[in-house]
Protein backbone atom coordinates (compact mmCIF):
# COMPACT_ATOMS: atom_id res chain seq x y z
CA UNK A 1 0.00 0.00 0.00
CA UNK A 2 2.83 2.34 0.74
CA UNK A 3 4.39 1.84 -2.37
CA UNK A 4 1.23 1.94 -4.59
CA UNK A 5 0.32 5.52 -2.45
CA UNK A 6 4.19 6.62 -3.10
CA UNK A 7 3.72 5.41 -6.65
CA UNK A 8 0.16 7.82 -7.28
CA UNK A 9 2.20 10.76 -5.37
CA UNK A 10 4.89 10.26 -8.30
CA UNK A 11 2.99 10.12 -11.47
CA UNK A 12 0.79 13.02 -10.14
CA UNK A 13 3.56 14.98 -9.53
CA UNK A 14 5.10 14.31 -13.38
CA UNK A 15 1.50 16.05 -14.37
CA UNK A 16 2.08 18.76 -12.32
CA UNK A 17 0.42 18.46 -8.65
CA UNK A 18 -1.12 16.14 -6.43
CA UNK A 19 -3.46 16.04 -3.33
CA UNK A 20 -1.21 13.51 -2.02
CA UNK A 21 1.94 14.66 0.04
CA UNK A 22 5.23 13.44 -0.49
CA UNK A 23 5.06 10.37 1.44
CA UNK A 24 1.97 9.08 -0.80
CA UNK A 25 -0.60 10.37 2.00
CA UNK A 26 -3.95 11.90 1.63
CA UNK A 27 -4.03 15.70 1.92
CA UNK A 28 -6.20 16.50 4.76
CA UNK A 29 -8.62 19.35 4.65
CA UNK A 30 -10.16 20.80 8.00
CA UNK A 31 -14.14 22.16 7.39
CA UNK A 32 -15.28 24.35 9.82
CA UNK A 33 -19.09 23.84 9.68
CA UNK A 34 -22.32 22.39 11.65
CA UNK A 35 -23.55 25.83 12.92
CA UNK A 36 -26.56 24.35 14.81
CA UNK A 37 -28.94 22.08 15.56
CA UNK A 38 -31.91 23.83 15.83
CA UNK A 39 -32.05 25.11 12.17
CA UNK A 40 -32.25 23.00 8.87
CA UNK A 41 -29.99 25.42 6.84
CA UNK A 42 -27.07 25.53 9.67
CA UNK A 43 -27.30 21.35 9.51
CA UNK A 44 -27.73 21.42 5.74
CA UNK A 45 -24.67 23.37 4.93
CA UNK A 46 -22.59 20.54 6.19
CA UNK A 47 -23.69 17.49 4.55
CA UNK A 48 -23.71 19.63 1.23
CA UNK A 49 -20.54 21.11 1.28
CA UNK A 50 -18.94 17.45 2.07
CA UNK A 51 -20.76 16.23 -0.60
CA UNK A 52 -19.17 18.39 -2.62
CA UNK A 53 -15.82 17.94 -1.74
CA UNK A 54 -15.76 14.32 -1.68
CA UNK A 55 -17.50 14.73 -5.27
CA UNK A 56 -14.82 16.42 -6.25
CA UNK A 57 -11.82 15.48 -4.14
CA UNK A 58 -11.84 11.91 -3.31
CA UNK A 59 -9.04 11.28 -2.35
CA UNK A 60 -8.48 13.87 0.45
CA UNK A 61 -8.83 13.57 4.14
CA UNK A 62 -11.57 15.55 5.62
CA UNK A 63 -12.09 16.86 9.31
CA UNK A 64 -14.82 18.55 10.05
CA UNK A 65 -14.95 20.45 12.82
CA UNK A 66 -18.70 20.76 13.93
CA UNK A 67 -19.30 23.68 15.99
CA UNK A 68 -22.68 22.07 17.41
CA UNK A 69 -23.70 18.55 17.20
CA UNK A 70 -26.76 15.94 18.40
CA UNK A 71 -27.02 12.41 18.42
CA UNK A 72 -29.35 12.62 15.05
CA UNK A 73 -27.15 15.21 13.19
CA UNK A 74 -24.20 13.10 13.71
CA UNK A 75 -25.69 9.99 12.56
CA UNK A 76 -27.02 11.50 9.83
CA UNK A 77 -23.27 12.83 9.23
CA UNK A 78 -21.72 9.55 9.79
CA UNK A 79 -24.23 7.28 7.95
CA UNK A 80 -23.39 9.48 4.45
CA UNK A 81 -19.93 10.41 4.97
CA UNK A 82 -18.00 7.44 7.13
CA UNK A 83 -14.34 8.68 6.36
CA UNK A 84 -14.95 11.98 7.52
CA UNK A 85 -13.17 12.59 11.12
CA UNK A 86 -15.66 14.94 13.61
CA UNK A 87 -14.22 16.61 16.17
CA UNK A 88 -15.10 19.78 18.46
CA UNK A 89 -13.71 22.17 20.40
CA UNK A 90 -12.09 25.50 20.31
CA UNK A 91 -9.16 27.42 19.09
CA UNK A 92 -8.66 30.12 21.80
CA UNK A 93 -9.59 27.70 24.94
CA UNK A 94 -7.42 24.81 26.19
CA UNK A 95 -9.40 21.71 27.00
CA UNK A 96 -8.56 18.15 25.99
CA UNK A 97 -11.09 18.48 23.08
CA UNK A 98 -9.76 22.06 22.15
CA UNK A 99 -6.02 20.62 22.20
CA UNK A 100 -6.91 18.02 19.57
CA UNK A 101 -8.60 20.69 17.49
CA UNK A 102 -5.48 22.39 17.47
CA UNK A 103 -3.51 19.90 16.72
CA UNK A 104 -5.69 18.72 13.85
CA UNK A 105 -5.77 22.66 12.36
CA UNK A 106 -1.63 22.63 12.57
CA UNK A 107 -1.39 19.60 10.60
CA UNK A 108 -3.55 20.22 7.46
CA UNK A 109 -3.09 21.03 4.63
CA UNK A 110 -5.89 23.11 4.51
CA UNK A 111 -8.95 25.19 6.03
CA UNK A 112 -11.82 25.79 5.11
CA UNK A 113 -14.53 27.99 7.36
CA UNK A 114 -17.75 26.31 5.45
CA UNK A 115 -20.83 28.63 4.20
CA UNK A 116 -22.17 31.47 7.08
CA UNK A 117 -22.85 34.61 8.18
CA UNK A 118 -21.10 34.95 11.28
CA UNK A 119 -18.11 37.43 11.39
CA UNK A 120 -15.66 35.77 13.75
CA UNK A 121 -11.99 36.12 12.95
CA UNK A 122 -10.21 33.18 15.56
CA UNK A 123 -9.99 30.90 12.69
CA UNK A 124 -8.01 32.90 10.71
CA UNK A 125 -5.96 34.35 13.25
CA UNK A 126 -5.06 31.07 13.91
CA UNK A 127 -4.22 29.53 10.46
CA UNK A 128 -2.48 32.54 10.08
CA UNK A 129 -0.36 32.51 13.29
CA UNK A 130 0.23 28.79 12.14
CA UNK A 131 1.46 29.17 8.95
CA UNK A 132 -1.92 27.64 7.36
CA UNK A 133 -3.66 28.12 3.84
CA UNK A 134 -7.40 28.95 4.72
CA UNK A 135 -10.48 29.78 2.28
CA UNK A 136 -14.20 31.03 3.17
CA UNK A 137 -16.57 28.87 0.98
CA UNK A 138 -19.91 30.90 0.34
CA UNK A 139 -20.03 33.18 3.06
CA UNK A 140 -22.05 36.36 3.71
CA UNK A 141 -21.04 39.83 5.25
CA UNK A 142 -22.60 42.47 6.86
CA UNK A 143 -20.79 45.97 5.71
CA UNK A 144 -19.16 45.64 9.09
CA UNK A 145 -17.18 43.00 8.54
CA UNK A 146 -15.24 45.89 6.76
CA UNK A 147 -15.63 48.62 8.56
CA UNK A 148 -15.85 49.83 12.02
CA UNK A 149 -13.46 49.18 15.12
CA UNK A 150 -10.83 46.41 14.56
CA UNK A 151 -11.71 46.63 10.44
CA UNK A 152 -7.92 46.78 9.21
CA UNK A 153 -6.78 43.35 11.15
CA UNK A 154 -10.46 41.74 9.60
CA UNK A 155 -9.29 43.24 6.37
CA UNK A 156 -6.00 41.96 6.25
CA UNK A 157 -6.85 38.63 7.45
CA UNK A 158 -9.51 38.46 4.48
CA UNK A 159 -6.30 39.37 2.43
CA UNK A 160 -4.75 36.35 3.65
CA UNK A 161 -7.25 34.12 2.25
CA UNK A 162 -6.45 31.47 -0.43
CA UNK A 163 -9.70 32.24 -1.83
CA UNK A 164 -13.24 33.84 -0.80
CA UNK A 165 -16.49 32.87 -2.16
CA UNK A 166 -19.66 34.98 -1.63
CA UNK A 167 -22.40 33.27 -2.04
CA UNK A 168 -24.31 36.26 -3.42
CA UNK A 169 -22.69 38.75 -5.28
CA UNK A 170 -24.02 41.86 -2.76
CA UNK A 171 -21.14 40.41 0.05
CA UNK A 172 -19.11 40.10 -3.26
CA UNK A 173 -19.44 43.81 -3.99
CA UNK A 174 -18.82 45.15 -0.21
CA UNK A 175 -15.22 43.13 -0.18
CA UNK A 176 -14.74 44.16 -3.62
CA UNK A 177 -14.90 47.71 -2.81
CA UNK A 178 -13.39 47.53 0.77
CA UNK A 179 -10.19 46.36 -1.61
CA UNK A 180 -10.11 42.86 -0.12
CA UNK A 181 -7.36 41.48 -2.52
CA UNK A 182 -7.86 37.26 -1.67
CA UNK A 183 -6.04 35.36 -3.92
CA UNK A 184 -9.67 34.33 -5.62
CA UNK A 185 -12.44 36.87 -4.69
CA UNK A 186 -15.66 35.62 -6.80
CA UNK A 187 -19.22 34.14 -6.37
CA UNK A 188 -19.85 30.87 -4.74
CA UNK A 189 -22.72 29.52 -3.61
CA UNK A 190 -23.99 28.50 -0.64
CA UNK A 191 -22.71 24.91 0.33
CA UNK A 192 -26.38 23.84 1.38
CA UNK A 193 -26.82 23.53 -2.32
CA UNK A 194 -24.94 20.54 -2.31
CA UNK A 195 -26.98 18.25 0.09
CA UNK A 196 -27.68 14.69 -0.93
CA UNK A 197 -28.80 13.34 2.17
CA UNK A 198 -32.36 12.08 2.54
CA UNK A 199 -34.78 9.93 4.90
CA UNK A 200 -37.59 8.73 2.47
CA UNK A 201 -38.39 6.28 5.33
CA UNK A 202 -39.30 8.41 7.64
CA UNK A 203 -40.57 11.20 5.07
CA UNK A 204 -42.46 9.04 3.47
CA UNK A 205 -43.83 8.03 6.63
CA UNK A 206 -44.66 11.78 7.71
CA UNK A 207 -46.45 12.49 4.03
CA UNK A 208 -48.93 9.30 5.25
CA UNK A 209 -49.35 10.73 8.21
CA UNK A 210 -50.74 13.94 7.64
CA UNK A 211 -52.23 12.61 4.19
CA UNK A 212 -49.90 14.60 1.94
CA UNK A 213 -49.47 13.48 -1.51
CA UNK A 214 -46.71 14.12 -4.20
CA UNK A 215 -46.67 17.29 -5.96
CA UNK A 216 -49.83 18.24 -4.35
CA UNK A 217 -49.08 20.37 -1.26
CA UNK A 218 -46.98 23.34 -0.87
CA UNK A 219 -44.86 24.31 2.15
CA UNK A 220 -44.26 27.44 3.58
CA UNK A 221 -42.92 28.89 7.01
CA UNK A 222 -42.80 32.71 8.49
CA UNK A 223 -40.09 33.67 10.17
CA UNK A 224 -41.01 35.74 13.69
CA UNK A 225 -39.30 38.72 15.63
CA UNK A 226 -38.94 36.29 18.54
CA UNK A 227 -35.92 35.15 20.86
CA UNK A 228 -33.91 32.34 19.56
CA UNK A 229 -34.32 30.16 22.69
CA UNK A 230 -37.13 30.90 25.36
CA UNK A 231 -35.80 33.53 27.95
CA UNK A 232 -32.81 34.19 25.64
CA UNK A 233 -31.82 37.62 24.14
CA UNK A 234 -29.75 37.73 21.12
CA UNK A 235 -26.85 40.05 21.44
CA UNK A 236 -26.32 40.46 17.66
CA UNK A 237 -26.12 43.69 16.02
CA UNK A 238 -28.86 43.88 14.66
CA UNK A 239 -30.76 42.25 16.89
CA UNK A 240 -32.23 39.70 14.84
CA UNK A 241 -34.24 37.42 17.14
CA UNK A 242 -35.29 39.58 20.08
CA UNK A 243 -36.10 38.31 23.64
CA UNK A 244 -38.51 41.36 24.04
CA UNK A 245 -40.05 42.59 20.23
CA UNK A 246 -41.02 46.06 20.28
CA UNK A 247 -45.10 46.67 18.98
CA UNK A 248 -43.11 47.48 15.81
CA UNK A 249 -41.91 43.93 15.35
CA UNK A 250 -45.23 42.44 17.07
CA UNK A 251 -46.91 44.14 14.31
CA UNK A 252 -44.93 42.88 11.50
CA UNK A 253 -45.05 39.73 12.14
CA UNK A 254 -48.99 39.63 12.27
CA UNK A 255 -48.54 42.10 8.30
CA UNK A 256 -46.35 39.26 7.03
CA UNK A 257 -48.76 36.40 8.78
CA UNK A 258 -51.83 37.74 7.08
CA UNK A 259 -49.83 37.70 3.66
CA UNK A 260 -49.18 33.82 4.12
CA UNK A 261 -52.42 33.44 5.49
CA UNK A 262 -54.10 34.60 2.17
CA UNK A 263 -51.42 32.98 -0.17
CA UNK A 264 -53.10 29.56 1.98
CA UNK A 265 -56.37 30.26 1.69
CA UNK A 266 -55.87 31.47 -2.42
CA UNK A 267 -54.01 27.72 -2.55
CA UNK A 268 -56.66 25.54 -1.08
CA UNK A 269 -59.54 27.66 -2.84
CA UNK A 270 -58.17 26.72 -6.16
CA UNK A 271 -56.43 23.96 -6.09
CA UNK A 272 -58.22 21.54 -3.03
CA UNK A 273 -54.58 20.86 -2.44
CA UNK A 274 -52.86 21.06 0.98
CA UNK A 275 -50.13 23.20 2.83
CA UNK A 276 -47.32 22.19 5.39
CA UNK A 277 -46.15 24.48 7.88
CA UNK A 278 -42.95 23.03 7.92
CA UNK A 279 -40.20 24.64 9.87
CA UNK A 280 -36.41 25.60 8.86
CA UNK A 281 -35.74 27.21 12.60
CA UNK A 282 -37.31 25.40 15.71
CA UNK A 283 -38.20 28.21 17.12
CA UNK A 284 -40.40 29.46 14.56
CA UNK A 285 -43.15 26.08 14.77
CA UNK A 286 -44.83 27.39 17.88
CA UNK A 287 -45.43 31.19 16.08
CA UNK A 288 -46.37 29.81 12.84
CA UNK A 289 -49.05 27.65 14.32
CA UNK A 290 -50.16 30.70 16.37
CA UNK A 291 -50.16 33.03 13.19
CA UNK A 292 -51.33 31.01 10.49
CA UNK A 293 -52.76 28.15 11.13
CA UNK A 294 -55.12 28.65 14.04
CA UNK A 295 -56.54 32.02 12.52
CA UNK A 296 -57.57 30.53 9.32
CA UNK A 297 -61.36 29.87 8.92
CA UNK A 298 -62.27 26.16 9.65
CA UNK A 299 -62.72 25.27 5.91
CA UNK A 300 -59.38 26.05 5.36
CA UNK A 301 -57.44 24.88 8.38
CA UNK A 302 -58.82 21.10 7.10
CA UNK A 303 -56.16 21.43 4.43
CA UNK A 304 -53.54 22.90 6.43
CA UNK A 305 -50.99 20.42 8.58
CA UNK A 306 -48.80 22.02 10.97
CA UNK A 307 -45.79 20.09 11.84
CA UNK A 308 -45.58 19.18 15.28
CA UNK A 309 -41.87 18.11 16.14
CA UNK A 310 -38.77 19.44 14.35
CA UNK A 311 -37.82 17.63 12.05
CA UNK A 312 -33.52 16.71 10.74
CA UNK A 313 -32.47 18.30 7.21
CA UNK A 314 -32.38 14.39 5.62
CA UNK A 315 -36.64 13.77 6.73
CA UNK A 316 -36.89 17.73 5.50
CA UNK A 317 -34.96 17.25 1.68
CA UNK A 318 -36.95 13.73 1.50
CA UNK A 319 -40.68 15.80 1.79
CA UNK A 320 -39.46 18.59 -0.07
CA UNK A 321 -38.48 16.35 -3.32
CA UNK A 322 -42.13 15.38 -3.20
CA UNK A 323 -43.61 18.89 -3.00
CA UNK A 324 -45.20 21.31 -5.27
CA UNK A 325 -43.59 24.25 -4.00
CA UNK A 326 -41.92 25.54 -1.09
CA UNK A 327 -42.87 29.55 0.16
CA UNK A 328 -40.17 30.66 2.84
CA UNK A 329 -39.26 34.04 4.48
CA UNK A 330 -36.09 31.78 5.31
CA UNK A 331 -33.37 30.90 2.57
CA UNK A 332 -32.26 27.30 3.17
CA UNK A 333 -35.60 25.66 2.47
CA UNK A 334 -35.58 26.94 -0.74
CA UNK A 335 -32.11 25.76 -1.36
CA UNK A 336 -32.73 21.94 -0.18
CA UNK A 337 -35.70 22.06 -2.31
CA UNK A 338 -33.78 23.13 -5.72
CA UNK A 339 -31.74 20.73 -4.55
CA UNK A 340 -34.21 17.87 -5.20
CA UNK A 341 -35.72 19.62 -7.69
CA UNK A 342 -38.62 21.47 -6.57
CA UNK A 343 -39.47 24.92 -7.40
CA UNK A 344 -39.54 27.60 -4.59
CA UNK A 345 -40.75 30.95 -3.52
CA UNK A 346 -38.00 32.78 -1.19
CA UNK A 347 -40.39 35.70 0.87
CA UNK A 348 -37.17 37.56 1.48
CA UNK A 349 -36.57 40.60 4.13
CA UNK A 350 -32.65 41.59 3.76
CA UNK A 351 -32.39 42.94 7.34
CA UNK A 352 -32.09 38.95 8.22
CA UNK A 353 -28.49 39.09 5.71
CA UNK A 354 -27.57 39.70 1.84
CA UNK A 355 -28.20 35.78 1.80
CA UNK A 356 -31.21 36.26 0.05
CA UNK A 357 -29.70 37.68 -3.50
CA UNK A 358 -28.12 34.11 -4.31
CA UNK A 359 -31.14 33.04 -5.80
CA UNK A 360 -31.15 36.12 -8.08
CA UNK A 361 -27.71 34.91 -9.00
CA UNK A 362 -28.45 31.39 -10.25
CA UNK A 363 -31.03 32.62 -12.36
CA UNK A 364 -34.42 32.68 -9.95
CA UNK A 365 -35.18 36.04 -9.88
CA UNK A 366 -38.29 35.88 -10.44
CA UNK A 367 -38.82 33.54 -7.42
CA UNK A 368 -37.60 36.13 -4.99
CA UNK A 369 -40.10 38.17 -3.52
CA UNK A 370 -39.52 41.16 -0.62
CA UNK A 371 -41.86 40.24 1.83
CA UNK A 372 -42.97 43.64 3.00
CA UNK A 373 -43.26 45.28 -0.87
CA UNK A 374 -44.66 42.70 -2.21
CA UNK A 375 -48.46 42.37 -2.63
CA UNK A 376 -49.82 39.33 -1.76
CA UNK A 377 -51.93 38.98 -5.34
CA UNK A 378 -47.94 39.02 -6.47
CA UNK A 379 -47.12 36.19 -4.58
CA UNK A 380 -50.36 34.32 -5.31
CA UNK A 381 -49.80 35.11 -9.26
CA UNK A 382 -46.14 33.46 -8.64
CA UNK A 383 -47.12 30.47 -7.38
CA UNK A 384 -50.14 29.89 -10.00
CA UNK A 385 -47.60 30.55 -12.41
CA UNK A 386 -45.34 27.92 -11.28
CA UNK A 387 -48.09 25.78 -11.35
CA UNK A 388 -49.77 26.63 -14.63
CA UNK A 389 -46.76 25.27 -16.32
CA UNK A 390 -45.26 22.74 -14.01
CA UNK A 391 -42.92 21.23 -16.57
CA UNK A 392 -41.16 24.51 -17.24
CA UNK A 393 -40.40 25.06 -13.11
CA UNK A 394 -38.84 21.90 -12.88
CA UNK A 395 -36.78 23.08 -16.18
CA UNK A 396 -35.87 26.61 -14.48
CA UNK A 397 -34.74 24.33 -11.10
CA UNK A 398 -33.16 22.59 -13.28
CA UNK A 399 -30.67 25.27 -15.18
CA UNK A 400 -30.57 26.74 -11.63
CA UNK A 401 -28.55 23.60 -10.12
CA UNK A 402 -26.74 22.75 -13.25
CA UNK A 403 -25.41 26.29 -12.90
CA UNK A 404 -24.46 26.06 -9.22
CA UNK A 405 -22.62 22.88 -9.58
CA UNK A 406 -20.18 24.56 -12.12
CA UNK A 407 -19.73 26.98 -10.03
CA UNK A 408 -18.96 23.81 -7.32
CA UNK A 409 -16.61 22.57 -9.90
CA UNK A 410 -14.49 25.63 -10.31
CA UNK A 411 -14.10 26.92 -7.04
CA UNK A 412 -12.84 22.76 -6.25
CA UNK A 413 -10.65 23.23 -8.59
CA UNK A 414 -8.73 26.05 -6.93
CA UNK A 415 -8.83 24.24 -4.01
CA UNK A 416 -7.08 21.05 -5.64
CA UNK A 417 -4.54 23.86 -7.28
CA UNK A 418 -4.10 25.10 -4.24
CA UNK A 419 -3.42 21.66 -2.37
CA UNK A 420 -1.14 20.79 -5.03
CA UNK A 421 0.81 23.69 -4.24
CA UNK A 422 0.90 23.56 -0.69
């Protein structure tokens, strides 16, 4: 085996790289991901983004180090990807868990901080301080990230980058003109696109359930000025899921409601078909059952199901392949459902992040809808168009995800360059 890896290493070095080292090994790759449990778009990043790489990088050595983890997440993780290495911790504390972190950062070959919003630096600094190549694979910035107290160390870390990719060109255009000078600075979308993983078992199980049938129920979910966790403030600027909504934000949320609330009743008028309420966040299935379902006149509420648990992003991507369409004020149900090749309807409001131009960037512009400005006979004539022609949806999904996986292709490609070069 050693001779046969020593042999690869050889020849792949005569054709000018390798992602083996010099001893025949694997490159290793470190992926910071696994944001949360408690959201299907901070689970679904991880699964698609290792798809992805192992898609296009077999034979490397991937770490992942999951920032949050439960027992389903990780069995989900290890059932589809059972090479993959999971470890947690931290880079700036010192515990036996954090020490093996470390040590797995200092020897790879390379990092990558997986697809996000947050703005934390202690990655960087570290790879830095280590003498580590590190890229940011489809990430999203506030303005701040570039400005504001401690901007020229962010800046010059961002310089430090092998590459940077945005996965919608608005982050693309504040680093562009903040002159971050990353060896690649371009468009990359968001690693969620990627996911593969599904549990037709148990979706198939749910759809029985609640007597949904394929192709003939949409799914949509609100998303709430409400606190994260019960009896928890958010101390994120802006304050994105408050602990204590002003009458503002109360009233909002009860605007937007009313807007899904007559997209539903539209739906079931027409069609006889049903709707899920089917949640991205956890925290939003309590609110949504308050706001939509239970106001809804009787007649209509019999076609309505409301999700009672919360569900993994496998049971989620297994439902949403058998949908019509999913509605969402949230971004990463839409993106599992292109994904499996279902058409969508992204209800955006850009306060919540920039995230929300990357499907005007793959081509569905026309499925992105401000959720304030936008009339709900606007929405309703959106998703009656999607259904009047069915066919040509699933075509536009279609050129959407073809699209996105070139883009996969070519930013994996400067990774391998960049591996081979290491």
């Amino acid at each position: 085996m050693t001779s046969r890896r020593h042999f690869i290493a050889s020849i792949a070095a005569a054709l000018g790289g390798s992602s083996f080292a010099a001893d025949g090994r694997p490159k290793t790759i470190v992926l910071q991901s696994a944001w949360d449990t408690v959201n299907i778009g901070d689970i679904g990043h991880t699964p698609g983004t290792l798809r992805v790489i192992e898609e296009h990088l077999p034979e490397v050595n991937i770490v992942l180090w999951a920032m949050k983890l439960d027992d389903r997440v990780t069995a989900m993780l290890k059932a589809r990807f059972p090479k993959v290495t999971i470890l947690q911790g931290s880079l700036v504390k010192d515990g036996e868990k954090d020490q093996v972190l470390k040590r797995a950062v200092k020897d790879c070959d390379f990092f990558i901080r997986n697809s996000g919003m947050g703005q934390d630096i202690t990655h960087m600094q570290f790879c830095q301080k280590h003498g580590k190549p590190y890229g940011l694979f489809g990430q999203s910035f506030f303005p701040s990230m570039v400005e504001g107290n401690g901007a020229e160390e962010r800046i010059a870390l961002l310089n430090g980058a092998s590459f940077i990719y945005t996965r919608e060109t608005k982050t693309l255009k504040i680093l562009q003109g903040a002159g971050i000078k990353a060896t690649a600075l371009q468009f990359g979308p968001d690693g969620c696109f990627g996911i593969d993983v599904r549990d037709d078992e148990r979706g198939l199980a749910t759809m029985k359930k609640l007597g949904l049938e394929d192709r003939k129920f949409i799914t949509l979910q609100l998303r709430t000025n409400t606190a994260k966790l019960p009896g928890v403030d958010d101390s994120r600027t802006p304050k994105l899921n408050p602990l204590h909504p002003t009458p503002k934000q109360i009233a909002d949320d009860e605007r937007r409601a009313a807007k899904y609330r007559e997209l539903v009743i539209l739906w079931v008028k027409k069609t006889g078909h049903k709707v899920l309420i089917a949640p991205e966040v956890k925290k939003e299935m309590e609110h949504n059952k308050r706001l939509i379902h239970d106001p809804l006149p009787p007649e209509i509420q019999e076609h309505v199901v409301n999700l009672d648990y919360f569900w993994n992003a496998d049971e989620a991507a297994s439902i949403f392949a058998r949908a019509h369409t999913i509605v969402c004020h949230e971004p990463h149900s839409p993106i599992i459902a292109l994904a499996n090749g279902t058409p969508i309807i992204h209800t955006y409001s850009e306060f919540h992040s920039p995230k929300c131009w990357m499907f005007k960037d793959i081509g569905l512009g026309g499925w992105l809808l401000e959720m304030d400005e936008t009339p709900v006979e606007k929405m309703t004539e959106t998703l009656f168009a999607i259904d009047a022609d069915y066919p040509a949806a699933q075509a536009k999904v279609k050129k959407a995800m073809a699209y996105v996986h070139e883009c996969f292709g070519k930013s994996m490609n400067h990774v391998k360059r960049t591996l081979n070069h290491g």
